[in-house]
Protein backbone atom coordinates (compact mmCIF):
# COMPACT_ATOMS: atom_id res chain seq x y z
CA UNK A 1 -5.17 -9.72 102.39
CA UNK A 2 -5.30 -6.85 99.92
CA UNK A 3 -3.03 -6.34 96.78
CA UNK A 4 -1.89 -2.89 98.31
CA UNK A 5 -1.58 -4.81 102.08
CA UNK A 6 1.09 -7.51 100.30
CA UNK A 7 2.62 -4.88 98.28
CA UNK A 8 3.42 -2.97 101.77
CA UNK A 9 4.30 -5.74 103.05
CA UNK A 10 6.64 -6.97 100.71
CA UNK A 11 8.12 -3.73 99.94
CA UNK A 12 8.85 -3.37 103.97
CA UNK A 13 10.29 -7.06 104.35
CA UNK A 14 12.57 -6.02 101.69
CA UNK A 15 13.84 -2.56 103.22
CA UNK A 16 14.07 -4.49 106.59
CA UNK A 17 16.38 -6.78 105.04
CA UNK A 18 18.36 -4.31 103.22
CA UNK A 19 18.74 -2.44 106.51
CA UNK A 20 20.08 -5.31 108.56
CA UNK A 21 22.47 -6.17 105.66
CA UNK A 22 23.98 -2.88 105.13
CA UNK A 23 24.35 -2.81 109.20
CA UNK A 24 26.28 -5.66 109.29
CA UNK A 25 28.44 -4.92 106.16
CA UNK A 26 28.74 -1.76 108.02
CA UNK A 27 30.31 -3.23 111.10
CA UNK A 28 32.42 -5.75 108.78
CA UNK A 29 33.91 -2.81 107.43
CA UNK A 30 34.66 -0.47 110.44
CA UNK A 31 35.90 -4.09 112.11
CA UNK A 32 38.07 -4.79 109.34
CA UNK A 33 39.63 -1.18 109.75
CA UNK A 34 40.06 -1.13 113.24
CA UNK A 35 42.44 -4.32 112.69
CA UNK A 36 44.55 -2.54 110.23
CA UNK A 37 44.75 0.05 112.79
CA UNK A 38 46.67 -2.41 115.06
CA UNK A 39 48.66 -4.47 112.61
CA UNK A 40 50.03 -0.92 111.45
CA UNK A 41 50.66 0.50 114.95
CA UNK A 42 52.13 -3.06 116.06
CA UNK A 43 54.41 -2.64 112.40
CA UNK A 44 54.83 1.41 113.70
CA UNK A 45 56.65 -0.48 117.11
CA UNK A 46 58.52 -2.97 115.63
CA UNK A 47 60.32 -0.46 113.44
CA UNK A 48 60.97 1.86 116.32
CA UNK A 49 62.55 -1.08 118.42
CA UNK A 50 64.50 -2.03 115.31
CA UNK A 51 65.86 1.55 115.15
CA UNK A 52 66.26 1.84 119.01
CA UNK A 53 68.18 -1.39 118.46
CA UNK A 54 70.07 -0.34 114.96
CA UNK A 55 71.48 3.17 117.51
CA UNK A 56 72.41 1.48 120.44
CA UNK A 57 74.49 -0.76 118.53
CA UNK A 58 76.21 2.85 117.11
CA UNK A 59 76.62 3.96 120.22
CA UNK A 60 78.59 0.83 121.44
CA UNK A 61 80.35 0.55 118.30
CA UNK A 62 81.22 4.23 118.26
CA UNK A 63 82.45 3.88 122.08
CA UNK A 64 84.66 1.15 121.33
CA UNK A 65 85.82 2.72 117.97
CA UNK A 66 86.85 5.93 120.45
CA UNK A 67 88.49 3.61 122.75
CA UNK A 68 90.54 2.13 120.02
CA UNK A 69 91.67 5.13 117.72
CA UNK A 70 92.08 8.92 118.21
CA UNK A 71 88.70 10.97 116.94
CA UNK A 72 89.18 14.20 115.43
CA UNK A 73 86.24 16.79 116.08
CA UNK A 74 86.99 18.56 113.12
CA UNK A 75 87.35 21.95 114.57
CA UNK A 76 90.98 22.04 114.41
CA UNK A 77 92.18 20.64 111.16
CA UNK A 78 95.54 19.79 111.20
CA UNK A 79 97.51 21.25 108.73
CA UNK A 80 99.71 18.46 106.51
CA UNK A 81 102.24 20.49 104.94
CA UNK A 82 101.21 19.63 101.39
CA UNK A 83 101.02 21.67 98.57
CA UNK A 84 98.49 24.83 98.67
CA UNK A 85 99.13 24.87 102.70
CA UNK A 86 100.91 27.76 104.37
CA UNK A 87 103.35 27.27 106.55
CA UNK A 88 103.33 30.77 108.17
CA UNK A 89 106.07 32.20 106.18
């Protein structure tokens, strides 16, 4: 075999290899991304639940609260008679 035939040789062995490597890092990579992708939308729907949860809880709380004690709307303030307040005369 020639000095220019192991040369070739070598130098394509060596390209080969670097190809295959870089493939698989490649896929290493995109696989490792992919994951986070899940673990963050699995995350993403166990914080929705917990807020889903966190309201429902104010809603029950907030019905019972009514049932107990008279809610004011705020639209009609009531007027207390202190000082500052008119009492229309």
């Amino acid at each position: 075999m020639s000095r220019a035939s192991k040369i070739t040789l070598a130098c394509t062995s060596l390209a080969t290899a670097g190809i295959v490597y870089f493939v698989h890092w490649s896929q290493e990579v995109d696989r490792a991304a992919m994951h986070a992708g899940v673990e963050r939308d699995l995350e993403n729907q166990r914080i929705k639940r917990e807020r889903q949860l966190d309201f429902e809880l104010q809603r029950r709380l907030e019905a019972e609260y009514r049932k107990i004690q008279t809610v004011s709307d705020g639209k009609n303030p009531v007027a207390t008679g202190g000082p500052g307040v008119s009492q229309g005369t």
